[in-house]
PDB file of N, CA and C in Angstrom:
ATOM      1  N   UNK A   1      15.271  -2.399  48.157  1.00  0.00           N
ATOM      2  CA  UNK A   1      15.159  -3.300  47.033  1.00  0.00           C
ATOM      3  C   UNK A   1      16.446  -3.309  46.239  1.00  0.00           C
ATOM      4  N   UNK A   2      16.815  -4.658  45.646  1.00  0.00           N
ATOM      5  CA  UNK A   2      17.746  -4.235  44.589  1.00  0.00           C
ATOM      6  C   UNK A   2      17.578  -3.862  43.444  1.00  0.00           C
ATOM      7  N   UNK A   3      18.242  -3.596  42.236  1.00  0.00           N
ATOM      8  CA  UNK A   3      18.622  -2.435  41.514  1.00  0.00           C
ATOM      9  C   UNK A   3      17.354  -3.436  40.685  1.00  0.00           C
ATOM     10  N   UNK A   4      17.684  -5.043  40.292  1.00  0.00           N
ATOM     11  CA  UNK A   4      16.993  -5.919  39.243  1.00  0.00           C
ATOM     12  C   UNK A   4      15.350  -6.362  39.834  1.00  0.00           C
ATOM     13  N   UNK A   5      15.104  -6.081  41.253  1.00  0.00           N
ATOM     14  CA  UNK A   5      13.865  -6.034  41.795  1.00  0.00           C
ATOM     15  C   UNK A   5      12.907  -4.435  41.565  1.00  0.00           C
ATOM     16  N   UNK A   6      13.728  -3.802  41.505  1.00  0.00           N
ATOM     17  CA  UNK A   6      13.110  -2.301  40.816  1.00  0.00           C
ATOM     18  C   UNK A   6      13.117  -2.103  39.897  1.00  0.00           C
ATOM     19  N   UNK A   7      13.666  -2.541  39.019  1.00  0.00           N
ATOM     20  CA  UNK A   7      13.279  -2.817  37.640  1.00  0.00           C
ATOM     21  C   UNK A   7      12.297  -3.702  36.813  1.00  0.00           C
ATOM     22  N   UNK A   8      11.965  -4.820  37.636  1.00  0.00           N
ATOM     23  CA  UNK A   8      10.695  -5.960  37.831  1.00  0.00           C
ATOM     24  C   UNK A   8       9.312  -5.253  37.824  1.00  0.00           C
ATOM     25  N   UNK A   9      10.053  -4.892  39.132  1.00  0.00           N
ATOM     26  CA  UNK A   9       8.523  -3.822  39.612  1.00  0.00           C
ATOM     27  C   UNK A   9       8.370  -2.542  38.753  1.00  0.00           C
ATOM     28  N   UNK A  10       9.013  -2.232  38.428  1.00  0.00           N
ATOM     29  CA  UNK A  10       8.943  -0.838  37.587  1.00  0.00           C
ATOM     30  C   UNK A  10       7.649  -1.190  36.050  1.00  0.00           C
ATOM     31  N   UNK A  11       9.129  -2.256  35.585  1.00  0.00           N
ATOM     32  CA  UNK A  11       8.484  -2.640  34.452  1.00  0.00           C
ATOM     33  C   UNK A  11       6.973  -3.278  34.614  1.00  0.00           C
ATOM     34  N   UNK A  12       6.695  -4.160  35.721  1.00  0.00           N
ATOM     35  CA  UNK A  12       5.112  -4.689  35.718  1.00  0.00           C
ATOM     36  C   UNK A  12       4.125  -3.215  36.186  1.00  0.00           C
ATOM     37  N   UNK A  13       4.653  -2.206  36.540  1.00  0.00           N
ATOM     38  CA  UNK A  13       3.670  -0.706  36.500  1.00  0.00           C
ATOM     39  C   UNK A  13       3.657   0.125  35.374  1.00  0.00           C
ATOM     40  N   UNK A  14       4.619  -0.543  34.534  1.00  0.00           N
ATOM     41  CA  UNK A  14       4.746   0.263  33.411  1.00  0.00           C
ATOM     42  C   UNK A  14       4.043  -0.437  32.026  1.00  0.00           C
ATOM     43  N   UNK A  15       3.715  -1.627  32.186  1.00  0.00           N
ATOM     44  CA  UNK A  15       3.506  -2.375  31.066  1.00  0.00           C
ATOM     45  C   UNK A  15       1.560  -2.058  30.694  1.00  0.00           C
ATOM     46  N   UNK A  16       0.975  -2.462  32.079  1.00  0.00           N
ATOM     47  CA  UNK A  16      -0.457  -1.816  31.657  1.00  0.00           C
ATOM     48  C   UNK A  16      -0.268  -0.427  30.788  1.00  0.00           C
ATOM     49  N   UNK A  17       0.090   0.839  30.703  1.00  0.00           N
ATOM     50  CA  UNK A  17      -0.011   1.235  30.334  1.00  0.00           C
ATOM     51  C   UNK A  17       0.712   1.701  28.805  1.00  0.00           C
ATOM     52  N   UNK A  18       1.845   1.017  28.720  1.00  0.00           N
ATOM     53  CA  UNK A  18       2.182   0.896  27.288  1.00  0.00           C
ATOM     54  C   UNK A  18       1.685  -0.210  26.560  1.00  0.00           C
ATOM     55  N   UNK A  19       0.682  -0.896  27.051  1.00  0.00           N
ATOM     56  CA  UNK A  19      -0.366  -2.083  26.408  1.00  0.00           C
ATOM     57  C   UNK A  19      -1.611  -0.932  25.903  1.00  0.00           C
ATOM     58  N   UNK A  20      -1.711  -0.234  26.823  1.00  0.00           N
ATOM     59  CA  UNK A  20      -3.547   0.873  26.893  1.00  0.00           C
ATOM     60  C   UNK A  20      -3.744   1.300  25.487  1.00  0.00           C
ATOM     61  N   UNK A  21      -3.079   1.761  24.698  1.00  0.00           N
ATOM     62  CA  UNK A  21      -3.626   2.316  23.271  1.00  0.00           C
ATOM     63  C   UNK A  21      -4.086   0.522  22.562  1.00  0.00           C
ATOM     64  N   UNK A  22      -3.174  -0.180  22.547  1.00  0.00           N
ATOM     65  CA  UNK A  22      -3.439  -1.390  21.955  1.00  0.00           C
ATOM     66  C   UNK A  22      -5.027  -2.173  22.539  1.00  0.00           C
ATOM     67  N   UNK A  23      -5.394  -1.853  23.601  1.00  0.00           N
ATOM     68  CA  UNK A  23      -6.451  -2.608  24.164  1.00  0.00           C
ATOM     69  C   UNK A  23      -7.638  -1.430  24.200  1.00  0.00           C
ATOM     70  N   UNK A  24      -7.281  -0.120  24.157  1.00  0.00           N
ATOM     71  CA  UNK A  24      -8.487   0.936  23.240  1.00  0.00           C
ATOM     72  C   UNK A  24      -8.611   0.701  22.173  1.00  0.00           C
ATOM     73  N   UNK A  25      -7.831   0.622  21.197  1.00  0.00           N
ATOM     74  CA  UNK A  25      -7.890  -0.018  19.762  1.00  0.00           C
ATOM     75  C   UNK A  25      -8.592  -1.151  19.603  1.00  0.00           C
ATOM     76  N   UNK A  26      -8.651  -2.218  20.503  1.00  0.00           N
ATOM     77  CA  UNK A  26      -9.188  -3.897  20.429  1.00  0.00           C
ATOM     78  C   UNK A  26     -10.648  -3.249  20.535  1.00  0.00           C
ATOM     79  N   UNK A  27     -10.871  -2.881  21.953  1.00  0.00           N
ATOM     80  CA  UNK A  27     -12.387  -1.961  22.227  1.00  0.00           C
ATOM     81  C   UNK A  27     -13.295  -1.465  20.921  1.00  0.00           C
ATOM     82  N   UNK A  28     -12.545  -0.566  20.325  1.00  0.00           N
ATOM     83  CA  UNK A  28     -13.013   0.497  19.123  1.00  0.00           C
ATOM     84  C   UNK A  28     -13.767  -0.514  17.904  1.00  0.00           C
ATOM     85  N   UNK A  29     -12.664  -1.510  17.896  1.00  0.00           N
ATOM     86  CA  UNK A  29     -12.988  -2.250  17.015  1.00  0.00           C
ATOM     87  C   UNK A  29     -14.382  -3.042  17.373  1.00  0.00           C
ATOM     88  N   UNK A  30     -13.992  -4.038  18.118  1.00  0.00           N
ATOM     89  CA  UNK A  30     -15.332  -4.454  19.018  1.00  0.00           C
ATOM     90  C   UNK A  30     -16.874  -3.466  19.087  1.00  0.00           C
ATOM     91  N   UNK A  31     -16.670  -2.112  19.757  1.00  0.00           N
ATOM     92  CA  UNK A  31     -17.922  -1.116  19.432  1.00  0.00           C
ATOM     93  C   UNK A  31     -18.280  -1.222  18.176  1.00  0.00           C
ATOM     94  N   UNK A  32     -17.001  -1.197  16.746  1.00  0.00           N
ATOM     95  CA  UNK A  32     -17.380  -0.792  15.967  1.00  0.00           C
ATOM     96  C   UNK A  32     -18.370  -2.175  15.694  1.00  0.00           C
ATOM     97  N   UNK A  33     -17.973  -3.362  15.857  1.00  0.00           N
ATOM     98  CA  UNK A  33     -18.570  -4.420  15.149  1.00  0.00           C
ATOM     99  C   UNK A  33     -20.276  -4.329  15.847  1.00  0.00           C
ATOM    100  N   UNK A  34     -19.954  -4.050  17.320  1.00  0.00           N
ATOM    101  CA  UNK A  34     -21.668  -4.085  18.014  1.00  0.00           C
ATOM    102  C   UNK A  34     -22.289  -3.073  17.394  1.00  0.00           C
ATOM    103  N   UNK A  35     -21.904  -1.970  17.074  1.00  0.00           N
ATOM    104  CA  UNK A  35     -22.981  -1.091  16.175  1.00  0.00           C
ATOM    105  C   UNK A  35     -23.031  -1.411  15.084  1.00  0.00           C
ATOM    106  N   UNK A  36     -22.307  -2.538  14.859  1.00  0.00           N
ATOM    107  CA  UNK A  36     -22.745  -2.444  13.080  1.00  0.00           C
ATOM    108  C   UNK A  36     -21.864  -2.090  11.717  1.00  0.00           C
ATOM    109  N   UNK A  37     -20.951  -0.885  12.162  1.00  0.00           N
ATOM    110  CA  UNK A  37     -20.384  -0.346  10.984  1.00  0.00           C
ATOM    111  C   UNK A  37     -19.671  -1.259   9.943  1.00  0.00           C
ATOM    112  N   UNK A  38     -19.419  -2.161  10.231  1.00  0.00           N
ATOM    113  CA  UNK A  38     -19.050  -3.342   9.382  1.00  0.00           C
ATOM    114  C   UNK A  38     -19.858  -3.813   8.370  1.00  0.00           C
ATOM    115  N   UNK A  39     -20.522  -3.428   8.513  1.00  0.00           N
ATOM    116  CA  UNK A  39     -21.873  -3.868   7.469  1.00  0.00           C
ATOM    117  C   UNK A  39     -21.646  -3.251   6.536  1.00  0.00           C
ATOM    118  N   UNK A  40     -21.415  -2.237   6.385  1.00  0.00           N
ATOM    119  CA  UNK A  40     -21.533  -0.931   5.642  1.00  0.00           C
ATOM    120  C   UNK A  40     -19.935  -0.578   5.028  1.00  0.00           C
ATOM    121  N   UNK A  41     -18.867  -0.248   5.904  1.00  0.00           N
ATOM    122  CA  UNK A  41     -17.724   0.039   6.005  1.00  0.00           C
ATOM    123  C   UNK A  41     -17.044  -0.796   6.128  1.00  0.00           C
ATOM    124  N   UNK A  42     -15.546  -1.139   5.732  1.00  0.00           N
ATOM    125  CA  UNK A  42     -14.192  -1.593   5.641  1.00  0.00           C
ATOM    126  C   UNK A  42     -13.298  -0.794   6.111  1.00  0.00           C
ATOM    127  N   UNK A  43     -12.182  -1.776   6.503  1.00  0.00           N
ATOM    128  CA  UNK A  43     -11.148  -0.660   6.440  1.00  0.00           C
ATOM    129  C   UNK A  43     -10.561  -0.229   5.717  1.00  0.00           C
ATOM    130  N   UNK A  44      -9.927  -1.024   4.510  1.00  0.00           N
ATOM    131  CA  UNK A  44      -9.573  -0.415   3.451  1.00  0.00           C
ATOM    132  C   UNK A  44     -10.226  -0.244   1.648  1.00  0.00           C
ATOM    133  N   UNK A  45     -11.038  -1.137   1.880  1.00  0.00           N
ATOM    134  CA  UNK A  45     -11.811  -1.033   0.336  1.00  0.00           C
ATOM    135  C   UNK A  45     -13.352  -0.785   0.390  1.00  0.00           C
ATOM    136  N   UNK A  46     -13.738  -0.131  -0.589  1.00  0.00           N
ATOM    137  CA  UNK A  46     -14.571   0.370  -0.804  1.00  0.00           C
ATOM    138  C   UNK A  46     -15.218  -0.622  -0.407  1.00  0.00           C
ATOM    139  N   UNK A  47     -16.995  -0.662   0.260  1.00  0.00           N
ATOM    140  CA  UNK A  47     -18.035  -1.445   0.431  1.00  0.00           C
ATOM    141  C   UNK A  47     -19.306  -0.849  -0.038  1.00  0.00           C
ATOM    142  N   UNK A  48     -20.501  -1.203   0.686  1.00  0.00           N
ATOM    143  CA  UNK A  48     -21.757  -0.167   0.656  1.00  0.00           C
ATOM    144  C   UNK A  48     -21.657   1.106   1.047  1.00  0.00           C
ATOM    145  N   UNK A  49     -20.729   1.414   1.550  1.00  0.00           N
ATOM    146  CA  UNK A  49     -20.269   2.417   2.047  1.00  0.00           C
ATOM    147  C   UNK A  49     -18.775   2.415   1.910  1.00  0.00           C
ATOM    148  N   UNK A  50     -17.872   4.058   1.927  1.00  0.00           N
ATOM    149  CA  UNK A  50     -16.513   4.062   1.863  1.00  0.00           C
ATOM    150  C   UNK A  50     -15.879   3.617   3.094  1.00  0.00           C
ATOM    151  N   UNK A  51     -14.541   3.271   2.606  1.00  0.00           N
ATOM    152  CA  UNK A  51     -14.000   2.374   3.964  1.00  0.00           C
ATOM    153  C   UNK A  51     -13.414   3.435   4.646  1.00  0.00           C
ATOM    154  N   UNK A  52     -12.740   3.129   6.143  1.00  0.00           N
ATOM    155  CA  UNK A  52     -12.513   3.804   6.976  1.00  0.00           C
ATOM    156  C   UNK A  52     -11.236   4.394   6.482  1.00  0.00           C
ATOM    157  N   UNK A  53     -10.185   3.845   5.547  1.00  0.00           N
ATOM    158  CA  UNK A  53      -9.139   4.551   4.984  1.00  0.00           C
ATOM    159  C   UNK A  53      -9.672   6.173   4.293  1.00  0.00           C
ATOM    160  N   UNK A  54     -10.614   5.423   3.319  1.00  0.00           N
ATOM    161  CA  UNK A  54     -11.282   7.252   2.488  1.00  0.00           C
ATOM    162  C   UNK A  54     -12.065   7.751   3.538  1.00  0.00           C
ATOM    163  N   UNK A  55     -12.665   7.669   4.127  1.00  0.00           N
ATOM    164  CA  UNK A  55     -12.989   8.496   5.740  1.00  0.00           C
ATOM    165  C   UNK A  55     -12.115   9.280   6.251  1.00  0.00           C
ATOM    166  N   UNK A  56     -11.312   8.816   6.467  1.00  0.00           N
ATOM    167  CA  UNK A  56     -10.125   9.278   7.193  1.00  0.00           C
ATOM    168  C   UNK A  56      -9.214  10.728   6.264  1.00  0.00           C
ATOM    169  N   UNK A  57      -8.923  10.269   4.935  1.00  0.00           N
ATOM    170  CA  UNK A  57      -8.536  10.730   3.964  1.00  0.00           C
ATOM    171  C   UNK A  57      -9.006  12.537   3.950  1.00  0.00           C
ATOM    172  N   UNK A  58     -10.916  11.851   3.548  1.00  0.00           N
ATOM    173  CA  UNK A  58     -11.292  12.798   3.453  1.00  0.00           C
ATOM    174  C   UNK A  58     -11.052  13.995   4.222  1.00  0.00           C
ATOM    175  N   UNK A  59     -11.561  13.707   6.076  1.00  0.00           N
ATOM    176  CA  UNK A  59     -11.535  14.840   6.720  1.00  0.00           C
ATOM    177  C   UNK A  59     -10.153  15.221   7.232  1.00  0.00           C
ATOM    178  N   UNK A  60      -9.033  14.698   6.514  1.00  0.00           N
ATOM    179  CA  UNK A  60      -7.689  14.580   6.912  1.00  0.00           C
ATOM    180  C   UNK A  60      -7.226  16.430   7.032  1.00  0.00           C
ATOM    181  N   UNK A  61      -6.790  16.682   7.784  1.00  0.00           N
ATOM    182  CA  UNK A  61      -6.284  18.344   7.453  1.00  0.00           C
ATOM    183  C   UNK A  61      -7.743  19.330   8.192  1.00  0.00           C
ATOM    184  N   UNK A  62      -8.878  18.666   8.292  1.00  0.00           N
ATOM    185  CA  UNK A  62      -9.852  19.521   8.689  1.00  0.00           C
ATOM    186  C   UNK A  62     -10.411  20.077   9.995  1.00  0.00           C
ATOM    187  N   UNK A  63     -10.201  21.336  10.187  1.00  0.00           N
ATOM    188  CA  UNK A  63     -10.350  21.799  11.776  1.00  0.00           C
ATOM    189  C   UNK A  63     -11.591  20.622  11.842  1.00  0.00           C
ATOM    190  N   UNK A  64     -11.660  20.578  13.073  1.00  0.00           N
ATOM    191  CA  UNK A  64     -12.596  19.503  13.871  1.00  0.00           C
ATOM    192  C   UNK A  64     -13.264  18.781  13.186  1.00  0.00           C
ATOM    193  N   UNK A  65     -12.373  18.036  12.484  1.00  0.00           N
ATOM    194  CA  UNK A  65     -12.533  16.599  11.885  1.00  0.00           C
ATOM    195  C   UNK A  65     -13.708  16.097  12.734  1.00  0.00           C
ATOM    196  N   UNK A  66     -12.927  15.641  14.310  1.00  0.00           N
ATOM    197  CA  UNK A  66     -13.705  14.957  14.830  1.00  0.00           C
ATOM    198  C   UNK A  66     -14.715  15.012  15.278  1.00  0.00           C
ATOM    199  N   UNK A  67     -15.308  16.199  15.716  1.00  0.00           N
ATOM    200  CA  UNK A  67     -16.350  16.471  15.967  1.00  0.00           C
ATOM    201  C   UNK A  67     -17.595  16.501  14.641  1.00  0.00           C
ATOM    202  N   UNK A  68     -16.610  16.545  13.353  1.00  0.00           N
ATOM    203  CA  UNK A  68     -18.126  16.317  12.470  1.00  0.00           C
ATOM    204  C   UNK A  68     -18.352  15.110  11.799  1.00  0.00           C
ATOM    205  N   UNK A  69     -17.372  14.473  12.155  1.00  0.00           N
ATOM    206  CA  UNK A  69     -17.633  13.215  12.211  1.00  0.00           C
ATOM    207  C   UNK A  69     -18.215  12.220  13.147  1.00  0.00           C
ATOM    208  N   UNK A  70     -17.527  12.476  14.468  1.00  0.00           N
ATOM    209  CA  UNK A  70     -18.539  12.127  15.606  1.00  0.00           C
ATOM    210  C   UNK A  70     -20.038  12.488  15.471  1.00  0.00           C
ATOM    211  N   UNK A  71     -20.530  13.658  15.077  1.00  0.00           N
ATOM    212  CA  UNK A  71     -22.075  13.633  14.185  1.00  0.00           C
ATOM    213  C   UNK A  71     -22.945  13.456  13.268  1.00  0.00           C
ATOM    214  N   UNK A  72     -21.872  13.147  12.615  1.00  0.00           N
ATOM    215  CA  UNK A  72     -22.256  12.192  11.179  1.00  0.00           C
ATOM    216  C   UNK A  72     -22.687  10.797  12.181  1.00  0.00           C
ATOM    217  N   UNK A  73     -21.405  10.232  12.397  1.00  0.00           N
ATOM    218  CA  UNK A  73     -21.795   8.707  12.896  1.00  0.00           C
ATOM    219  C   UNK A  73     -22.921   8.852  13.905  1.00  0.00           C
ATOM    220  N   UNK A  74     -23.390   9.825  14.499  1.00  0.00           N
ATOM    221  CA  UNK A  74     -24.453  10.261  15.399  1.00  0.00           C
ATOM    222  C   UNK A  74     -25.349  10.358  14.614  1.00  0.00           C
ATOM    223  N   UNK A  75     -25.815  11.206  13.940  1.00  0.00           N
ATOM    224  CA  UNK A  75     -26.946  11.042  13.709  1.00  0.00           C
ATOM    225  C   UNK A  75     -27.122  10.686  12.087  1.00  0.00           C
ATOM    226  N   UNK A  76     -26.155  10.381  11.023  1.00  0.00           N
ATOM    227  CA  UNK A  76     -26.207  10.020   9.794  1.00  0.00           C
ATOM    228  C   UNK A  76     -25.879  10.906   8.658  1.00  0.00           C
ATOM    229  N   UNK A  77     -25.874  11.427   7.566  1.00  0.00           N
ATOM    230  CA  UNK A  77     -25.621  12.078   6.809  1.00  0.00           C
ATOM    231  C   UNK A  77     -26.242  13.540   6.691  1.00  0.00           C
ATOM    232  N   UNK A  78     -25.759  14.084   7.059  1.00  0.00           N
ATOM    233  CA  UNK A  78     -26.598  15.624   7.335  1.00  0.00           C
ATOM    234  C   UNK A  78     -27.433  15.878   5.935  1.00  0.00           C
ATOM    235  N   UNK A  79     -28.922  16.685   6.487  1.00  0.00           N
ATOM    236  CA  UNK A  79     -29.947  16.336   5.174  1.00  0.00           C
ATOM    237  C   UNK A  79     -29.337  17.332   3.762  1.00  0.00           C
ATOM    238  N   UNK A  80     -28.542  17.796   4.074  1.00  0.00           N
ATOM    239  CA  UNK A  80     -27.962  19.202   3.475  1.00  0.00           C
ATOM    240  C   UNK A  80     -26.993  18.344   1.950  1.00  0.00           C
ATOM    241  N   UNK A  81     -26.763  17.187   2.185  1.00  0.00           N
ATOM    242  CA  UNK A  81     -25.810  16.429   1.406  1.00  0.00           C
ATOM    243  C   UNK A  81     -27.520  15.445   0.252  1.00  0.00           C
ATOM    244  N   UNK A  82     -28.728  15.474   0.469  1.00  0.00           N
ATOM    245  CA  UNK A  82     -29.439  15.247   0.098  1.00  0.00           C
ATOM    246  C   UNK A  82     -29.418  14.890  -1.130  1.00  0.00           C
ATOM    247  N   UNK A  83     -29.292  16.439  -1.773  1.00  0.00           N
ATOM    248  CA  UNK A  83     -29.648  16.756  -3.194  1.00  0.00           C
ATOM    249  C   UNK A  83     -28.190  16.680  -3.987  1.00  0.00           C
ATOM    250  N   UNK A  84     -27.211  16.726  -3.131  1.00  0.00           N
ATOM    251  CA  UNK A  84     -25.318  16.950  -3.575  1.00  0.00           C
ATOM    252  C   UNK A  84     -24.903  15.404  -2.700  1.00  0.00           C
ATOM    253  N   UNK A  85     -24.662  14.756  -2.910  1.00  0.00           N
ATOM    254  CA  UNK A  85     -24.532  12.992  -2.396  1.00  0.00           C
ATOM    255  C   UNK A  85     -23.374  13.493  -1.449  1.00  0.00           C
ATOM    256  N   UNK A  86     -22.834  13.250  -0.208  1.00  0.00           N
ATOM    257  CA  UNK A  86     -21.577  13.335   0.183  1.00  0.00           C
ATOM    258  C   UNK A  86     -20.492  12.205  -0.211  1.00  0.00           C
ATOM    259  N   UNK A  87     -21.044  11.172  -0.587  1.00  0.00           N
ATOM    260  CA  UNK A  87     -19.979   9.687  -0.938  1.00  0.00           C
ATOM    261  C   UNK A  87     -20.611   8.917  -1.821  1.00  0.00           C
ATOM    262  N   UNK A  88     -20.723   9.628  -3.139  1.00  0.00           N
ATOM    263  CA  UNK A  88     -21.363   9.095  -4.496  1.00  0.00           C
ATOM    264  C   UNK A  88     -22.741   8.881  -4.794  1.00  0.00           C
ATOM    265  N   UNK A  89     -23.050   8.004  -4.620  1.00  0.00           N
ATOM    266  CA  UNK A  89     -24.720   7.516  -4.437  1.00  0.00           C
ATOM    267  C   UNK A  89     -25.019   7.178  -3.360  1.00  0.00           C
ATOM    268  N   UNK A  90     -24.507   6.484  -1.785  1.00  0.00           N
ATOM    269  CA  UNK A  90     -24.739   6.457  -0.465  1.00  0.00           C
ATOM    270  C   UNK A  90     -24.673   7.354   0.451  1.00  0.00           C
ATOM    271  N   UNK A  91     -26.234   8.168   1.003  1.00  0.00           N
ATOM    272  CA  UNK A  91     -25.377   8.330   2.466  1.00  0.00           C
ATOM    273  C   UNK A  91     -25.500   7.513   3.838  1.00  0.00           C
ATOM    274  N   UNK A  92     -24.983   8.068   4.896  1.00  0.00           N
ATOM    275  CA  UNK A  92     -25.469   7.434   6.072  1.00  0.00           C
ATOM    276  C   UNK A  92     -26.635   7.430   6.793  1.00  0.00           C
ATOM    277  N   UNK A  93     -27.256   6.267   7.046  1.00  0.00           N
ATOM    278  CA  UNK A  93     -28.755   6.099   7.531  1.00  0.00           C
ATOM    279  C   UNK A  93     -28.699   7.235   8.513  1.00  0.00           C
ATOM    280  N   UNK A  94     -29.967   7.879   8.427  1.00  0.00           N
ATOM    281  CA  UNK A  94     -30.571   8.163  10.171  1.00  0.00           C
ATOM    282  C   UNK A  94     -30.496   7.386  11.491  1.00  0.00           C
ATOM    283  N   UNK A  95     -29.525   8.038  12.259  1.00  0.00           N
ATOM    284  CA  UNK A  95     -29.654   6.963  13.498  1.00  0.00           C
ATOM    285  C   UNK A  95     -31.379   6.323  13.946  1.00  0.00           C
ATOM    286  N   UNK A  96     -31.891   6.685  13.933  1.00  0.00           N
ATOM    287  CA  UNK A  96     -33.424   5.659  13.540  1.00  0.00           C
ATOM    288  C   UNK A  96     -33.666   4.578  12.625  1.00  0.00           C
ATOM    289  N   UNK A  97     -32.472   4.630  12.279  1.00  0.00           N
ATOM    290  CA  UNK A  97     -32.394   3.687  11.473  1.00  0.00           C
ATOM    291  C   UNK A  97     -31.417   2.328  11.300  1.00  0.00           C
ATOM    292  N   UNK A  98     -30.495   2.815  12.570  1.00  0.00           N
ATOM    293  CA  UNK A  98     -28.872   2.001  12.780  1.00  0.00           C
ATOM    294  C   UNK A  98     -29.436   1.749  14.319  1.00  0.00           C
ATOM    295  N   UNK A  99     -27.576   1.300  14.369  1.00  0.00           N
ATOM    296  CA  UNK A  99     -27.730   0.938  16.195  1.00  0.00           C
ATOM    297  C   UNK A  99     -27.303   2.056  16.861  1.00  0.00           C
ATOM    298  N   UNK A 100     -27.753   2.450  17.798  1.00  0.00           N
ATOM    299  CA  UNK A 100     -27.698   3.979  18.438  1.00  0.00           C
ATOM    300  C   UNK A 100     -26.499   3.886  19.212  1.00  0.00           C
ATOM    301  N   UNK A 101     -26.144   5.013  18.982  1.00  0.00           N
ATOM    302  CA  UNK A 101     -24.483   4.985  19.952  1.00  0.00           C
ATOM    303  C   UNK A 101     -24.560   6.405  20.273  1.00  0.00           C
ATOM    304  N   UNK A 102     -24.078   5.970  21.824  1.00  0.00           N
ATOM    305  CA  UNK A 102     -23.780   7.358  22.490  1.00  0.00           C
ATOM    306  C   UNK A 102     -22.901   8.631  21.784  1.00  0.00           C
ATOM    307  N   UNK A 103     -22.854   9.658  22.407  1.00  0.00           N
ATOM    308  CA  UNK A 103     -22.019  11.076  21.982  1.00  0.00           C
ATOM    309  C   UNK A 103     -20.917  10.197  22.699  1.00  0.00           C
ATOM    310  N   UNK A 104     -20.482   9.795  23.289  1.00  0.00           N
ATOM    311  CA  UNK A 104     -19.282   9.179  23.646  1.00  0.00           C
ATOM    312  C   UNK A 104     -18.527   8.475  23.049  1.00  0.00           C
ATOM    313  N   UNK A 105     -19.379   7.230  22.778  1.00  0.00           N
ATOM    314  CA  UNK A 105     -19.173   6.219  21.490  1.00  0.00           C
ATOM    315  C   UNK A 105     -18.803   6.642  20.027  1.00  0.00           C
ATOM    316  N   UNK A 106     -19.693   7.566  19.941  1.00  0.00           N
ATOM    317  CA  UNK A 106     -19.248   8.673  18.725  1.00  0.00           C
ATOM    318  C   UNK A 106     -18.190   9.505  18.632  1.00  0.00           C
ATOM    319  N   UNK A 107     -17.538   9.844  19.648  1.00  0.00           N
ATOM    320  CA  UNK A 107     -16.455  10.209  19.674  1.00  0.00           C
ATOM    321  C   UNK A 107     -15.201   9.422  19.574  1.00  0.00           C
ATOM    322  N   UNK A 108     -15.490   8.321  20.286  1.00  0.00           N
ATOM    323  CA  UNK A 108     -14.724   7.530  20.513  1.00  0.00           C
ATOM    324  C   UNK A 108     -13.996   6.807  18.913  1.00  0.00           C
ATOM    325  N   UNK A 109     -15.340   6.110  18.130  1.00  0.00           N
ATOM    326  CA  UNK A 109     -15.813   5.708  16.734  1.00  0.00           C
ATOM    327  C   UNK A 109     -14.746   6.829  15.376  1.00  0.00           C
ATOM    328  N   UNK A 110     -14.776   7.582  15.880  1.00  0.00           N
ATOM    329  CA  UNK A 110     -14.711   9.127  15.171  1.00  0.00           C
ATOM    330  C   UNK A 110     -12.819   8.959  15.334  1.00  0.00           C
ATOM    331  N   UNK A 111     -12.172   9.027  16.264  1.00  0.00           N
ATOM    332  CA  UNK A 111     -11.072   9.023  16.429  1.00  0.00           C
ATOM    333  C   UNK A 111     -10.481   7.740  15.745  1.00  0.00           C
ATOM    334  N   UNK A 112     -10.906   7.157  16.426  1.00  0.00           N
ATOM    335  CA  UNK A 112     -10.453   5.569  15.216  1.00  0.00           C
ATOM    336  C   UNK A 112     -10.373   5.730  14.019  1.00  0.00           C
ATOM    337  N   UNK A 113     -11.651   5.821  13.427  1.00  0.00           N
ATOM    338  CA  UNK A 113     -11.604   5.980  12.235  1.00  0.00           C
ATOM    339  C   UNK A 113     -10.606   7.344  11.381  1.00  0.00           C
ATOM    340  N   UNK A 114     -10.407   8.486  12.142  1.00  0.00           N
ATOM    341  CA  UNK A 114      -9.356   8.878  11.500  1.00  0.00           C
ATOM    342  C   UNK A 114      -8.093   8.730  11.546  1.00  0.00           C
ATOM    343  N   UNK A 115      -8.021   7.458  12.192  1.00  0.00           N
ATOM    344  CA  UNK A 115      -6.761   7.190  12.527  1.00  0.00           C
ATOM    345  C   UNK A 115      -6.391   6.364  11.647  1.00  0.00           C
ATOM    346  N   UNK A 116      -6.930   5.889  10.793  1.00  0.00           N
ATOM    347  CA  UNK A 116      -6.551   5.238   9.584  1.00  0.00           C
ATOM    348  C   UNK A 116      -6.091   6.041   8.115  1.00  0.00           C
ATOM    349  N   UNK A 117      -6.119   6.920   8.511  1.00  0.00           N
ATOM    350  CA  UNK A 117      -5.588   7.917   7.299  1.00  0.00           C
ATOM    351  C   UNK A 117      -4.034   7.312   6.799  1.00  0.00           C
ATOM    352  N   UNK A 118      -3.655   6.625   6.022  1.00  0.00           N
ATOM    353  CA  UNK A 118      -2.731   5.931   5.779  1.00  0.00           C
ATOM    354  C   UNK A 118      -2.433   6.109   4.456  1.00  0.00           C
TER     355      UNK A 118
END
């Protein structure tokens, strides 16, 4: 091959994957809208719920952020935040009560959202 045909080809094997975070990101968003969290959450201003910026904020710095957040969005506001509000006067429904999303999805959901820490 020549030098400008390997570089063609290079670049069209290389481009799917420096596109891949941008088209996980499109995804995330999309999940987020089929479950719902939009209803509730923003990205940056306060709603019925805090937006994904103070989300992010909050568990910013915290060993396994994600994992307790991935269970929050799993199963809703742990009952322990009951009587002590975790986010003013709202918490998060009981998944019996939302659209159910996998431990996957929840993970997935979970990373996004702290990725807005801005």
């Amino acid at each position: 091959m020549r030098p400008n045909t390997v570089a063609k080809f290079a670049a069209t094997l290389l481009l799917p994957l420096a596109l891949a975070p941008a088209f996980a990101a499109d995804s995330t968003v999309e999940l987020a809208k089929a479950r719902k969290c939009f209803s509730c959450h923003k990205t940056s201003t306060p709603s019925y719920g805090p937006s994904f910026q103070q989300i992010a904020r909050r568990y910013h710095g915290m060993a396994n952020a994600d994992t307790m957040l991935a269970d929050e969005i799993k199963t809703g506001t742990d009952p322990h935040w009951i009587v002590n509000k975790h986010w003013g006067t709202t918490d998060m429904p009981p998944s019996v009560l939302r659209a159910p999303v996998t431990d996957e999805e929840a993970k997935q959901l979970a990373t996004w959202v702290l990725s807005h820490n801005k």
